[in-house]
PDB file of N, CA and C in Angstrom:
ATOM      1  N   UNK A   1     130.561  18.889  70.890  1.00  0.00           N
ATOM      2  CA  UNK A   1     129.985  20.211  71.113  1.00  0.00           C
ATOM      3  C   UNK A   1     130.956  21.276  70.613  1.00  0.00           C
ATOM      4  N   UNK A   2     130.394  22.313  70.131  1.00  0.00           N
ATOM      5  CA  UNK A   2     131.119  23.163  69.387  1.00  0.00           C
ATOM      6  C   UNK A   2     131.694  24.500  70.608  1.00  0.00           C
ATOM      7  N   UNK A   3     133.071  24.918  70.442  1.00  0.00           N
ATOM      8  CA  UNK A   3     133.637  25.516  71.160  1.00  0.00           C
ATOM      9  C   UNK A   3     133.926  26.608  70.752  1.00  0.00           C
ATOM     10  N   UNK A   4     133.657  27.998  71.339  1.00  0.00           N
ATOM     11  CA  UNK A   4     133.968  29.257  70.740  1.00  0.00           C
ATOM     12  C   UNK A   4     135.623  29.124  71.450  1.00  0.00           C
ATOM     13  N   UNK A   5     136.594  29.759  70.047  1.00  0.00           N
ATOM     14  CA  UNK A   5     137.440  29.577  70.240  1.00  0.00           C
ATOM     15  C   UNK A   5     138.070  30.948  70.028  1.00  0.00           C
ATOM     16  N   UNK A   6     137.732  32.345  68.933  1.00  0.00           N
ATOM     17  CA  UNK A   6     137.651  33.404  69.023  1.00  0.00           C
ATOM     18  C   UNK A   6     136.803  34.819  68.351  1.00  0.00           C
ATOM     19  N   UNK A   7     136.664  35.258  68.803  1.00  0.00           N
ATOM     20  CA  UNK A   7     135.617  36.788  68.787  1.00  0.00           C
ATOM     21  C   UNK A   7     135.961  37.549  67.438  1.00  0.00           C
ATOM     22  N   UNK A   8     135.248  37.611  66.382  1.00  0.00           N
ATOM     23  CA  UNK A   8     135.427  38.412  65.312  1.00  0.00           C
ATOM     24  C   UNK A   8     135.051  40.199  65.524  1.00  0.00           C
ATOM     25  N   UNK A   9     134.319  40.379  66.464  1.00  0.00           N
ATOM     26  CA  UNK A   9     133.660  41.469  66.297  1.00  0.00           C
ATOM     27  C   UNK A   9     134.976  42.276  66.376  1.00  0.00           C
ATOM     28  N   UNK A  10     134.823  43.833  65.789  1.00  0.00           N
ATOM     29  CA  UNK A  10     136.010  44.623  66.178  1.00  0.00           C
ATOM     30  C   UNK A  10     137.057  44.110  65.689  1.00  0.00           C
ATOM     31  N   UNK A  11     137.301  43.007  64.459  1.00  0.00           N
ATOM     32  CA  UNK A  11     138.619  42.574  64.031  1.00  0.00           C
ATOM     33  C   UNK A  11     138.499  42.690  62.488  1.00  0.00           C
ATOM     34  N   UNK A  12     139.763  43.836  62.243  1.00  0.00           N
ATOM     35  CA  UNK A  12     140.153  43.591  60.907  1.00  0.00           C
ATOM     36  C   UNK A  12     140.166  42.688  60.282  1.00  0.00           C
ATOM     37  N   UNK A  13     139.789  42.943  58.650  1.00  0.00           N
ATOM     38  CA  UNK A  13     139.187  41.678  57.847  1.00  0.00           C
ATOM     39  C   UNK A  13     140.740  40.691  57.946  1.00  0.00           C
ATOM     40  N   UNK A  14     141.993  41.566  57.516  1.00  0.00           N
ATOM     41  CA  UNK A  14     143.321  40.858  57.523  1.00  0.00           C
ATOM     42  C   UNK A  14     143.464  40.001  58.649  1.00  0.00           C
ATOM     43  N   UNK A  15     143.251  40.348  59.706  1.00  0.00           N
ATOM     44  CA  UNK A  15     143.502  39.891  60.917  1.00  0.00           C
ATOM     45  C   UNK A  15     142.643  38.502  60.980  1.00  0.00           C
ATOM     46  N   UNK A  16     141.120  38.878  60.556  1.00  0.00           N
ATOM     47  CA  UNK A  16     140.230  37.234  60.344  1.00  0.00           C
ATOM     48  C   UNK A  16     140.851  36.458  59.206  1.00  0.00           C
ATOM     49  N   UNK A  17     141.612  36.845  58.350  1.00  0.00           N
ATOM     50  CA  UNK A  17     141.417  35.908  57.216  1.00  0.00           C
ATOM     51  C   UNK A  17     142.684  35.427  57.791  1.00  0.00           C
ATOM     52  N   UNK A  18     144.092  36.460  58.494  1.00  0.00           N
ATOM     53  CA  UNK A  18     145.389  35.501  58.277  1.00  0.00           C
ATOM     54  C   UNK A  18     144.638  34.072  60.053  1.00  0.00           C
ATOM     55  N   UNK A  19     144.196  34.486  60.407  1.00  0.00           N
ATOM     56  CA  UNK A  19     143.528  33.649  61.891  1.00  0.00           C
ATOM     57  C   UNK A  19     143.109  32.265  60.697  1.00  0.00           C
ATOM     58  N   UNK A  20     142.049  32.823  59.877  1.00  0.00           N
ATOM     59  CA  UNK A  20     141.472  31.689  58.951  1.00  0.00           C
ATOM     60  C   UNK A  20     142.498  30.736  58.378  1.00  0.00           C
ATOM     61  N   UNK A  21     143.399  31.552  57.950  1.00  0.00           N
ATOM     62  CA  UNK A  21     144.912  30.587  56.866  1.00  0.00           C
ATOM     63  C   UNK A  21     145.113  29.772  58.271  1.00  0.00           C
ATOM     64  N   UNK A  22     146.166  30.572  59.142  1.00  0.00           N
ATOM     65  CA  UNK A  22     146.963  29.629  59.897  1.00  0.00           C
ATOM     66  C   UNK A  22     145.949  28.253  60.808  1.00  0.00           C
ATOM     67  N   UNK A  23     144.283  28.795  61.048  1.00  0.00           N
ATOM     68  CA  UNK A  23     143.639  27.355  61.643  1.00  0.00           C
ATOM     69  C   UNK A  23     143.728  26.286  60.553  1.00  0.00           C
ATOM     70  N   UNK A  24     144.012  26.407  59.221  1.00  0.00           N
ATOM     71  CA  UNK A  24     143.583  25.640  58.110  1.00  0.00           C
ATOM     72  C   UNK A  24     145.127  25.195  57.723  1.00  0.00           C
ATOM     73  N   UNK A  25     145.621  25.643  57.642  1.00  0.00           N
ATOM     74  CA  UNK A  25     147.498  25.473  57.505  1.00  0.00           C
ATOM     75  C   UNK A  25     147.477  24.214  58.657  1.00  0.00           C
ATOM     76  N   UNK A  26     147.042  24.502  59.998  1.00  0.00           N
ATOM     77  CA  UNK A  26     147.798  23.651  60.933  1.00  0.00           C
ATOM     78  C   UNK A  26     146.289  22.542  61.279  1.00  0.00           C
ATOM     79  N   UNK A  27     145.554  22.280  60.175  1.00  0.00           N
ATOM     80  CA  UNK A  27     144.669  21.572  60.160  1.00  0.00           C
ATOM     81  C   UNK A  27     143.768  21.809  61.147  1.00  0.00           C
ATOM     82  N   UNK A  28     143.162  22.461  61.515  1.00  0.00           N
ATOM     83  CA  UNK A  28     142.203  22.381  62.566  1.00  0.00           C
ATOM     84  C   UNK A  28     141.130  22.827  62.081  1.00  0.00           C
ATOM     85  N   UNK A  29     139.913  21.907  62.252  1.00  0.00           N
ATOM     86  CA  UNK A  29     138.250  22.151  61.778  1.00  0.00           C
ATOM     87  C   UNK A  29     137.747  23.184  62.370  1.00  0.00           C
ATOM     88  N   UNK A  30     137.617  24.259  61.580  1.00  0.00           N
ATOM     89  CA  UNK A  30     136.169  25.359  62.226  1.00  0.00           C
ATOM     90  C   UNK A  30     135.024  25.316  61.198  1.00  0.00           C
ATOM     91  N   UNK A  31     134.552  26.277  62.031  1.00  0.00           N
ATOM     92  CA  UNK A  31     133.176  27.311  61.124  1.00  0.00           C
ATOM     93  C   UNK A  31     133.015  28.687  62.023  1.00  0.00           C
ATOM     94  N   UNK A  32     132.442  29.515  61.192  1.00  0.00           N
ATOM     95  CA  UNK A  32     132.490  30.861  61.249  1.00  0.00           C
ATOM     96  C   UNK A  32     131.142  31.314  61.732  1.00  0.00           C
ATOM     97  N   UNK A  33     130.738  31.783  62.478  1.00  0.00           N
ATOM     98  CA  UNK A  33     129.169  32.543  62.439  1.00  0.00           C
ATOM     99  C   UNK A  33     129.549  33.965  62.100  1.00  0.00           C
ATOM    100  N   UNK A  34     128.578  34.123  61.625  1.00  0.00           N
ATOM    101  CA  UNK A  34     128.756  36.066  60.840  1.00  0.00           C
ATOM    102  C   UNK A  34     127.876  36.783  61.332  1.00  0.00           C
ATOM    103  N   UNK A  35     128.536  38.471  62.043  1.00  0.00           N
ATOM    104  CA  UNK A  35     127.213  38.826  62.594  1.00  0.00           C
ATOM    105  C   UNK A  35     126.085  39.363  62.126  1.00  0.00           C
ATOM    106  N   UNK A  36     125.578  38.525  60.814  1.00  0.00           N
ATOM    107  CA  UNK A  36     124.212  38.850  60.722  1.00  0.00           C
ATOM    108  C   UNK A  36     124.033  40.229  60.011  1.00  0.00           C
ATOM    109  N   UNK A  37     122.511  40.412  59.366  1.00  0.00           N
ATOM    110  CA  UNK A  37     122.402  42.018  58.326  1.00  0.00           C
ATOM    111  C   UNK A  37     122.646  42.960  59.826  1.00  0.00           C
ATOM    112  N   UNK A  38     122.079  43.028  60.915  1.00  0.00           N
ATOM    113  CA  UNK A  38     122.283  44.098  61.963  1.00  0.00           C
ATOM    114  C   UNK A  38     123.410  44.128  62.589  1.00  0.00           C
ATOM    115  N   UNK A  39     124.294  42.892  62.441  1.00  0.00           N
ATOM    116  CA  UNK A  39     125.535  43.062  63.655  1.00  0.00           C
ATOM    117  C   UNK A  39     124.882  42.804  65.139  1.00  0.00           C
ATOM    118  N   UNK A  40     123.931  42.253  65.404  1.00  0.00           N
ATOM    119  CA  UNK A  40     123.483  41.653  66.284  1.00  0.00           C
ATOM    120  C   UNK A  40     123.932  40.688  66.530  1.00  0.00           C
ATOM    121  N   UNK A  41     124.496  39.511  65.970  1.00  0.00           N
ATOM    122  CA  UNK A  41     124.827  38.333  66.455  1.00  0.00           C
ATOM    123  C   UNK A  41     126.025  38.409  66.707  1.00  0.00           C
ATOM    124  N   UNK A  42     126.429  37.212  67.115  1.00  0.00           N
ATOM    125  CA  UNK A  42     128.075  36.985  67.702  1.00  0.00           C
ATOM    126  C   UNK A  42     129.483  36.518  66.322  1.00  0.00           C
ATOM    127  N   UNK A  43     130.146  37.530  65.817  1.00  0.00           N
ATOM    128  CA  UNK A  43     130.521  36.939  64.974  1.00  0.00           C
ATOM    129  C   UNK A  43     131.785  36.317  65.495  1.00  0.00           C
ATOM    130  N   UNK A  44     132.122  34.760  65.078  1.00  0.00           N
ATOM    131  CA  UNK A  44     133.465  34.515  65.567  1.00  0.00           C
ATOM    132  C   UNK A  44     133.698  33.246  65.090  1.00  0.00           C
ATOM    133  N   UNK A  45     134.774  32.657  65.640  1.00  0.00           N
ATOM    134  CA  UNK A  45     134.910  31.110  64.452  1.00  0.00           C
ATOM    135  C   UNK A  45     135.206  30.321  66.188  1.00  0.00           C
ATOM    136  N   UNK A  46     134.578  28.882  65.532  1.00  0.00           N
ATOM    137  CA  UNK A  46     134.303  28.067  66.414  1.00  0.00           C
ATOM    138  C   UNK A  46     134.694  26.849  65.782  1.00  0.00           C
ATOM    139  N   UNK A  47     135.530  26.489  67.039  1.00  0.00           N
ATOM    140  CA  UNK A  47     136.203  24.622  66.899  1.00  0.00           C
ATOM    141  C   UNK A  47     134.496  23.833  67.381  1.00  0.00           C
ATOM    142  N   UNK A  48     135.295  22.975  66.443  1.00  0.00           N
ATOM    143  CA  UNK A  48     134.168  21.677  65.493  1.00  0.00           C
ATOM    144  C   UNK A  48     135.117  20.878  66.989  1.00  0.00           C
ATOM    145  N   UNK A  49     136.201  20.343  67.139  1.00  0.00           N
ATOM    146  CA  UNK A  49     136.415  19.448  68.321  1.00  0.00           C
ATOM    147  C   UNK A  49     136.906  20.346  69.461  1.00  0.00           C
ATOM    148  N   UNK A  50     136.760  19.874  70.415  1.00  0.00           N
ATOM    149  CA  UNK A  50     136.857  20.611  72.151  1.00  0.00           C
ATOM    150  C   UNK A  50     138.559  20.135  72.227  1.00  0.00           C
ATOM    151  N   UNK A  51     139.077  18.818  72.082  1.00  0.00           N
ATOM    152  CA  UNK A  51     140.505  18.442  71.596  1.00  0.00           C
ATOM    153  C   UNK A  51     141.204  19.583  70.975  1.00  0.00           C
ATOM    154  N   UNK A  52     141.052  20.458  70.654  1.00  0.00           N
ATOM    155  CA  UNK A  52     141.768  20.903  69.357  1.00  0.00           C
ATOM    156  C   UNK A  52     141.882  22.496  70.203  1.00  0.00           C
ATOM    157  N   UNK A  53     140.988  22.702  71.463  1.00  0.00           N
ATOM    158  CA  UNK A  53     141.364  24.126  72.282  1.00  0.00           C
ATOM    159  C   UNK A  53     142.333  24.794  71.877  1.00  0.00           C
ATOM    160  N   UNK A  54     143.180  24.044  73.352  1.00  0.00           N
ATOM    161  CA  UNK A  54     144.380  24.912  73.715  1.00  0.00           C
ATOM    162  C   UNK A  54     145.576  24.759  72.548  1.00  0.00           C
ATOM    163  N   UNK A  55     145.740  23.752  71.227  1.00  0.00           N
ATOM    164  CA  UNK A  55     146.389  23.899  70.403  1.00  0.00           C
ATOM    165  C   UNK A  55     146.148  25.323  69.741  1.00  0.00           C
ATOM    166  N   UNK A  56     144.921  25.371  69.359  1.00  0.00           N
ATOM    167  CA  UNK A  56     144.693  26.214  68.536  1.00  0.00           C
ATOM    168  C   UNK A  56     144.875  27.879  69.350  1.00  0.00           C
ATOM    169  N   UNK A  57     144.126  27.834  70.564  1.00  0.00           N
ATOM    170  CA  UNK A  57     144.517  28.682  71.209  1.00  0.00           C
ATOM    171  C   UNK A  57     146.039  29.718  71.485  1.00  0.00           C
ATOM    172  N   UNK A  58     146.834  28.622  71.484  1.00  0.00           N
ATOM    173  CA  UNK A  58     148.438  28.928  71.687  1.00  0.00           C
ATOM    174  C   UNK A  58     149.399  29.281  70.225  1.00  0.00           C
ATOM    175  N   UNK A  59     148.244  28.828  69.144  1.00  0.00           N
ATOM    176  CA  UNK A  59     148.537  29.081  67.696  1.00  0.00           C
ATOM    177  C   UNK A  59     148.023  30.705  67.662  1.00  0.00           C
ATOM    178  N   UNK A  60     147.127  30.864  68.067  1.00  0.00           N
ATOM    179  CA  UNK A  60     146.651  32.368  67.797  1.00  0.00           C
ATOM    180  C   UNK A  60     147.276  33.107  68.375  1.00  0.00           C
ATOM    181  N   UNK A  61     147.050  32.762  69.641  1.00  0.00           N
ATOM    182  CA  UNK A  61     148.080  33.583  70.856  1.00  0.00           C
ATOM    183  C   UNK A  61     149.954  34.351  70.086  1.00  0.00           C
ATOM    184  N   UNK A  62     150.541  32.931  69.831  1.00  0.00           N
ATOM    185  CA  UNK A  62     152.037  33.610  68.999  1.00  0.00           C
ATOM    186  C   UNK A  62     151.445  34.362  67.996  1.00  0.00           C
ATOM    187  N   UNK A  63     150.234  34.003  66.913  1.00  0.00           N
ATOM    188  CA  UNK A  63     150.274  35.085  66.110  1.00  0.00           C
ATOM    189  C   UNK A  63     150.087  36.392  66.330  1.00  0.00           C
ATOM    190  N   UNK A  64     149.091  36.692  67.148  1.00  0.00           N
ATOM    191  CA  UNK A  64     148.975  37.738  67.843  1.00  0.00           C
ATOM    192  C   UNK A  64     150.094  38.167  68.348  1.00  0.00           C
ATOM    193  N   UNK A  65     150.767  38.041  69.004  1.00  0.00           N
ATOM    194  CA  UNK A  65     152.006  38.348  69.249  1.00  0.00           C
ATOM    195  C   UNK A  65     153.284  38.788  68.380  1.00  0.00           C
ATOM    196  N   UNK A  66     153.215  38.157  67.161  1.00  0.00           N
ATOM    197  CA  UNK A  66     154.181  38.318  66.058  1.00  0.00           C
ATOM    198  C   UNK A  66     153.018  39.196  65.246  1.00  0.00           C
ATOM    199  N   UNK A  67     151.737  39.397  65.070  1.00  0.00           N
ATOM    200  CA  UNK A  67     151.357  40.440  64.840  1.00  0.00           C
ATOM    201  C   UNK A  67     151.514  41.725  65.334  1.00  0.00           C
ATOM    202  N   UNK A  68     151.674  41.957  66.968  1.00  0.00           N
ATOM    203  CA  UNK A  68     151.828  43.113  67.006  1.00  0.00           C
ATOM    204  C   UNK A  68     153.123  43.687  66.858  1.00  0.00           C
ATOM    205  N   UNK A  69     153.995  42.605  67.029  1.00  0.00           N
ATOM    206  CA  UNK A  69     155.571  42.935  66.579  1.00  0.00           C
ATOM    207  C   UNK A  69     155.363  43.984  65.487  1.00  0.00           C
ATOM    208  N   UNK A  70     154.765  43.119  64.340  1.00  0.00           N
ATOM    209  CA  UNK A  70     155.313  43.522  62.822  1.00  0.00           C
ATOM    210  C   UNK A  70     154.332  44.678  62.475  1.00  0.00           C
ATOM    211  N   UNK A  71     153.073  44.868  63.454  1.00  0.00           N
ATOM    212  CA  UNK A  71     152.195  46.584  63.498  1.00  0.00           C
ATOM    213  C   UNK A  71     152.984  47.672  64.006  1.00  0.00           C
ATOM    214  N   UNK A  72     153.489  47.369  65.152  1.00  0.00           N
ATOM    215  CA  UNK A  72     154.102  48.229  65.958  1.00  0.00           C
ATOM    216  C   UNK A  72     155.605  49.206  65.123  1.00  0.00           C
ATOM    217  N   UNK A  73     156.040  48.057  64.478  1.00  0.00           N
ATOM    218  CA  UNK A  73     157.630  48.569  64.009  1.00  0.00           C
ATOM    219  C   UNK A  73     157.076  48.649  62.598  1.00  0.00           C
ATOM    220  N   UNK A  74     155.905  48.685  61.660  1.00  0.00           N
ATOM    221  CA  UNK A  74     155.045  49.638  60.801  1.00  0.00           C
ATOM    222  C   UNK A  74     154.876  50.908  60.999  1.00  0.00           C
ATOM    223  N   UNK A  75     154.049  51.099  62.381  1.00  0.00           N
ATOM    224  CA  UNK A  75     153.804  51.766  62.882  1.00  0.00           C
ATOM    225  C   UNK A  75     155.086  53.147  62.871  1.00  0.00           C
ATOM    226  N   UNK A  76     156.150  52.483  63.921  1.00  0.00           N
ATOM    227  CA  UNK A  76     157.068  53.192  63.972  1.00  0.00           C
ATOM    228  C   UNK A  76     157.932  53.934  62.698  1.00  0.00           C
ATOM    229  N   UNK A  77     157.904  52.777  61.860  1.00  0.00           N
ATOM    230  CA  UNK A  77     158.855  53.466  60.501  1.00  0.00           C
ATOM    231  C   UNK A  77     157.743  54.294  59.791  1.00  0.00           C
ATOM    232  N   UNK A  78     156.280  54.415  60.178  1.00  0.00           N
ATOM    233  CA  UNK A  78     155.648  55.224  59.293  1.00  0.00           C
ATOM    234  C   UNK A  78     155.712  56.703  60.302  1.00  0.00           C
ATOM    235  N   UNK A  79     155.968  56.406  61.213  1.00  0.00           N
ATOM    236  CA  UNK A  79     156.158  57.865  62.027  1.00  0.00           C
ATOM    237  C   UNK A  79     157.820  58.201  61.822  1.00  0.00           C
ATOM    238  N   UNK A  80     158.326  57.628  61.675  1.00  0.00           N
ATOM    239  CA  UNK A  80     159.757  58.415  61.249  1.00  0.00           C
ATOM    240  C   UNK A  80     159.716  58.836  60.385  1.00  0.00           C
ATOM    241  N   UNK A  81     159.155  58.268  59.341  1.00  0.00           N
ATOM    242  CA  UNK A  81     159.032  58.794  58.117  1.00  0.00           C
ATOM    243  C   UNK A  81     157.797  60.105  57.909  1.00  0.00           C
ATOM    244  N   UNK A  82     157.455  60.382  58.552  1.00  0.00           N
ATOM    245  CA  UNK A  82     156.478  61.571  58.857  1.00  0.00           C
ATOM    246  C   UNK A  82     154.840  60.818  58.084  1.00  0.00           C
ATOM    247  N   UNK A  83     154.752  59.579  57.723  1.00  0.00           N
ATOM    248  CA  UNK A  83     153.719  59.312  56.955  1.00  0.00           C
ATOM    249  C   UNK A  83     152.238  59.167  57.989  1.00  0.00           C
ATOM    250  N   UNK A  84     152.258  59.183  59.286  1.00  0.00           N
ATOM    251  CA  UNK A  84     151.202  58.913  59.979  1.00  0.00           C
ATOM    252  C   UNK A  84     150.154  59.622  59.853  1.00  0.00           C
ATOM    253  N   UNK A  85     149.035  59.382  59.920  1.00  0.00           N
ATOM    254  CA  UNK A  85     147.714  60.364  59.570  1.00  0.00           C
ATOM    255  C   UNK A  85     147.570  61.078  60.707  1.00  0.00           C
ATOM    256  N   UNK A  86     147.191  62.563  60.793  1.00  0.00           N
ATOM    257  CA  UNK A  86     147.364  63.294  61.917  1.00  0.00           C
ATOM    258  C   UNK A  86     145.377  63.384  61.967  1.00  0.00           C
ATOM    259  N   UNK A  87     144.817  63.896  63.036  1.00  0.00           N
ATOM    260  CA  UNK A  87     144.105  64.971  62.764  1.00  0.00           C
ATOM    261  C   UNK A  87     143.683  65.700  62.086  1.00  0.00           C
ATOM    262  N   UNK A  88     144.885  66.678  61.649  1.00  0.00           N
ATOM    263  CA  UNK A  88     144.995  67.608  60.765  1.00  0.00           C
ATOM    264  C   UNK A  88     144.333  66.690  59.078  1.00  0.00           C
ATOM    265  N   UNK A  89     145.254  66.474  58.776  1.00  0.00           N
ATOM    266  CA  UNK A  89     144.932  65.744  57.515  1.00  0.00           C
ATOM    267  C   UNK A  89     143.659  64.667  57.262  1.00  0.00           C
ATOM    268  N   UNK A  90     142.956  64.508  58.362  1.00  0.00           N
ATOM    269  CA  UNK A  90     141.780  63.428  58.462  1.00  0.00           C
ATOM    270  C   UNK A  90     140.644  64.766  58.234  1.00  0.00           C
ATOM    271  N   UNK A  91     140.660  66.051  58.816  1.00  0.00           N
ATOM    272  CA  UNK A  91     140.000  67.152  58.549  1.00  0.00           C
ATOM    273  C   UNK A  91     140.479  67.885  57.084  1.00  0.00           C
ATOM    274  N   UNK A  92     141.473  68.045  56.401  1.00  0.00           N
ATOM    275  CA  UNK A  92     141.632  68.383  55.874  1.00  0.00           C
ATOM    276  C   UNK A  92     141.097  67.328  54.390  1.00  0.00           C
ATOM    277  N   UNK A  93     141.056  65.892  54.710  1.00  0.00           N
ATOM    278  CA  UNK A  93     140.288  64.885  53.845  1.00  0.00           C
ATOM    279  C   UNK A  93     139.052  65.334  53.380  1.00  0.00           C
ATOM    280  N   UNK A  94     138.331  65.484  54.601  1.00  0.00           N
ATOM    281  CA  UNK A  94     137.495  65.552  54.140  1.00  0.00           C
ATOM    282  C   UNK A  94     136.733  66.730  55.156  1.00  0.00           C
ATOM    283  N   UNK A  95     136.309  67.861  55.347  1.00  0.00           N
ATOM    284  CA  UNK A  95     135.979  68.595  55.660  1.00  0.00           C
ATOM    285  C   UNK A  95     134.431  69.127  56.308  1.00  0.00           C
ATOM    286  N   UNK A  96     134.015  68.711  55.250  1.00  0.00           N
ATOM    287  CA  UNK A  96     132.406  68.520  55.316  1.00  0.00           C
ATOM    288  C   UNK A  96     131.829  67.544  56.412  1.00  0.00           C
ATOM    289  N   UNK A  97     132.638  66.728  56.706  1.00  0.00           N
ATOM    290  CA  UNK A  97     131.878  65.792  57.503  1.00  0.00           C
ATOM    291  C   UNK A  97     132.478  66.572  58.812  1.00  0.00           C
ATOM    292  N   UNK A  98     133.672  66.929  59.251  1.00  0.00           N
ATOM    293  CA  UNK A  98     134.125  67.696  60.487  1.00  0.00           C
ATOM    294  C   UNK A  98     133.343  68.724  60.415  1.00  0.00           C
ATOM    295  N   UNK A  99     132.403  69.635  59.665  1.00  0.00           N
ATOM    296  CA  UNK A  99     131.751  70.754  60.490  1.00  0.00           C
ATOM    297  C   UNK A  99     130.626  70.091  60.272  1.00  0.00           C
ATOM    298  N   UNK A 100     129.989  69.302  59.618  1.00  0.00           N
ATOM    299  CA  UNK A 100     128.281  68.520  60.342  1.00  0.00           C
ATOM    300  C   UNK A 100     128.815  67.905  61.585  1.00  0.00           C
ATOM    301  N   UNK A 101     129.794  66.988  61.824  1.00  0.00           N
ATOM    302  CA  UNK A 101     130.087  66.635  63.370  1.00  0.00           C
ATOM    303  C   UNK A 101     129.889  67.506  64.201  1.00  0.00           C
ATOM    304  N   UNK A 102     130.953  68.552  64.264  1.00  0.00           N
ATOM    305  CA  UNK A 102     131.075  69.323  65.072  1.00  0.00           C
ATOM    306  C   UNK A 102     130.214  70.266  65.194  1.00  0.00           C
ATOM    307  N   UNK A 103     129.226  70.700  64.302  1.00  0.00           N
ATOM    308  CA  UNK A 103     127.587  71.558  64.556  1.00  0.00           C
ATOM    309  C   UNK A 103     127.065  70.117  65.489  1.00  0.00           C
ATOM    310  N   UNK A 104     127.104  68.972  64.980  1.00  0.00           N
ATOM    311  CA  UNK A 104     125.283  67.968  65.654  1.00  0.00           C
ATOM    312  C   UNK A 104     126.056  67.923  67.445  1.00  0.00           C
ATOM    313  N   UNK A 105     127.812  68.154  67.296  1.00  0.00           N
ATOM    314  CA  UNK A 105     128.568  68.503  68.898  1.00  0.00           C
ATOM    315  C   UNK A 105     127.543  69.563  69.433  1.00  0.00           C
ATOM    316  N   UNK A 106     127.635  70.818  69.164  1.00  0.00           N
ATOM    317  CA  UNK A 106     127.452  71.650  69.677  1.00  0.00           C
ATOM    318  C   UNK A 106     126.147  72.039  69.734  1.00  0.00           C
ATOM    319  N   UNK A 107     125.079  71.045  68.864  1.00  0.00           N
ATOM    320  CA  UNK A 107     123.582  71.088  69.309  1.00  0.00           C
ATOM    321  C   UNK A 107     123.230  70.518  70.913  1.00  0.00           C
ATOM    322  N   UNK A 108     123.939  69.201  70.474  1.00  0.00           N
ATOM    323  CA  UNK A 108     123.846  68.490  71.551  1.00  0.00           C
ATOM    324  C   UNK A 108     124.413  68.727  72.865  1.00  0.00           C
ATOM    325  N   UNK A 109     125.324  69.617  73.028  1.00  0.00           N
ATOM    326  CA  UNK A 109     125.723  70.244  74.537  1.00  0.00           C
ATOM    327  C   UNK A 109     125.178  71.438  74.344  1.00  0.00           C
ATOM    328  N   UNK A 110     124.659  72.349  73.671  1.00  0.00           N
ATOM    329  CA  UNK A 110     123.427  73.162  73.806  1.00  0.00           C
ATOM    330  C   UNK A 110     122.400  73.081  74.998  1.00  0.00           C
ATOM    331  N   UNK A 111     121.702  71.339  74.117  1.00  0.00           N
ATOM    332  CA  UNK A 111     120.455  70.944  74.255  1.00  0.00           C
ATOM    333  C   UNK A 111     120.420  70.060  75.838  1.00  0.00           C
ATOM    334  N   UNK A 112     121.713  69.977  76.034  1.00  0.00           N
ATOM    335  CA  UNK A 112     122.437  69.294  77.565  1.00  0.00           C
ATOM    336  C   UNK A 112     122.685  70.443  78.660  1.00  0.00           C
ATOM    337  N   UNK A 113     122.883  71.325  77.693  1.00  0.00           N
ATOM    338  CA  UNK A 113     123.239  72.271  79.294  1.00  0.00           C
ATOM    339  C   UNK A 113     122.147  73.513  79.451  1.00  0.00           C
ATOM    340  N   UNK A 114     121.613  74.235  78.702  1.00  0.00           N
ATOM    341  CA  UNK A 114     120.811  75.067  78.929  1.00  0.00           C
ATOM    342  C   UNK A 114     119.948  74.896  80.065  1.00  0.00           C
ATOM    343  N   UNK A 115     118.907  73.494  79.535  1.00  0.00           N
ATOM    344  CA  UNK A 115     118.201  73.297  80.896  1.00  0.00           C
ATOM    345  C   UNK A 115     118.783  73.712  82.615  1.00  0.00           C
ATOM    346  N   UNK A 116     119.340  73.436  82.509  1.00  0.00           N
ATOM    347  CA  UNK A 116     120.600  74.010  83.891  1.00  0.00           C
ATOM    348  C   UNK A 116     120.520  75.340  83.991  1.00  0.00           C
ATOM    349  N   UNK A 117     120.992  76.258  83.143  1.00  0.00           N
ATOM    350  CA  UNK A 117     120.929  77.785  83.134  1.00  0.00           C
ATOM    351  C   UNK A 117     119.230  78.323  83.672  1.00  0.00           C
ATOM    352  N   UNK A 118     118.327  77.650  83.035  1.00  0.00           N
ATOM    353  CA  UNK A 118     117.192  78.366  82.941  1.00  0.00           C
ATOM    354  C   UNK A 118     116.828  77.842  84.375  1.00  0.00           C
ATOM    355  N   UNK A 119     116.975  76.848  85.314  1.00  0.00           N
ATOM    356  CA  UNK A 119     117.037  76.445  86.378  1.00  0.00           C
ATOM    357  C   UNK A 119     117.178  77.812  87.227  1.00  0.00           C
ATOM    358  N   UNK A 120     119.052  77.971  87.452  1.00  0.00           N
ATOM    359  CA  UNK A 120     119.332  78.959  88.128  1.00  0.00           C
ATOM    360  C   UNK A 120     118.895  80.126  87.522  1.00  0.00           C
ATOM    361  N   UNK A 121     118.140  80.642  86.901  1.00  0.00           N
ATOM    362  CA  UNK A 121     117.696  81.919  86.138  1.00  0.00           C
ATOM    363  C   UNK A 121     116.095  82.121  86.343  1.00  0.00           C
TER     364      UNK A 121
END
């Protein structure tokens, strides 16, 4: 019987493919389900033997772990280095899309709070 062993949804493509190398490096049989044209289904990779769990499990686990090592101290040398994306510069990218956001914002708490006013009024 086939064993879900971990959850693709919400995971960087890098993050699935180095998961993909190291199950295949340290020999262990999967398959992948993909979630589908809607993203409705469950995407994630699944052990072919129930034997092969907690190996594989404790394989992901350190990577994960030595992954966030080597994000974190990325992370950090890109903020010393002033390179981190602010706010500022994610609006300044691209502009157009921050004032359609921020108008369909301010329809929508308009269209949320008025009713209330005309209440007490």
């Amino acid at each position: 019987m086939s064993t879900l062993l971990f959850s693709l949804r919400n995971v960087p493509d890098d993050e699935a493919e180095e998961i993909r190398r190291l199950l295949t490096s340290n020999e262990i049989e999967f398959y992948e389900t993909p979630a589908g044209k809607w993203g409705i289904s469950a995407p994630a990779i699944w052990l072919q033997d129930k034997n092969e769990l907690q190996k594989a499990k404790s394989l992901i686990e350190a990577y994960q772990q030595e992954r966030f090592v080597r994000c974190r101290q990325e992370f950090e040398s890109r903020k010393r280095q002033g390179k981190n994306k602010t706010i500022v510069d994610a609006i300044a990218e691209n502009p157009l899309r921050f004032v359609v956001y921020f108008a369909v914002i301010v329809v929508v708490l308009y269209f949320s709070i008025v009713p209330f006013f005309r209440l007490g009024g």
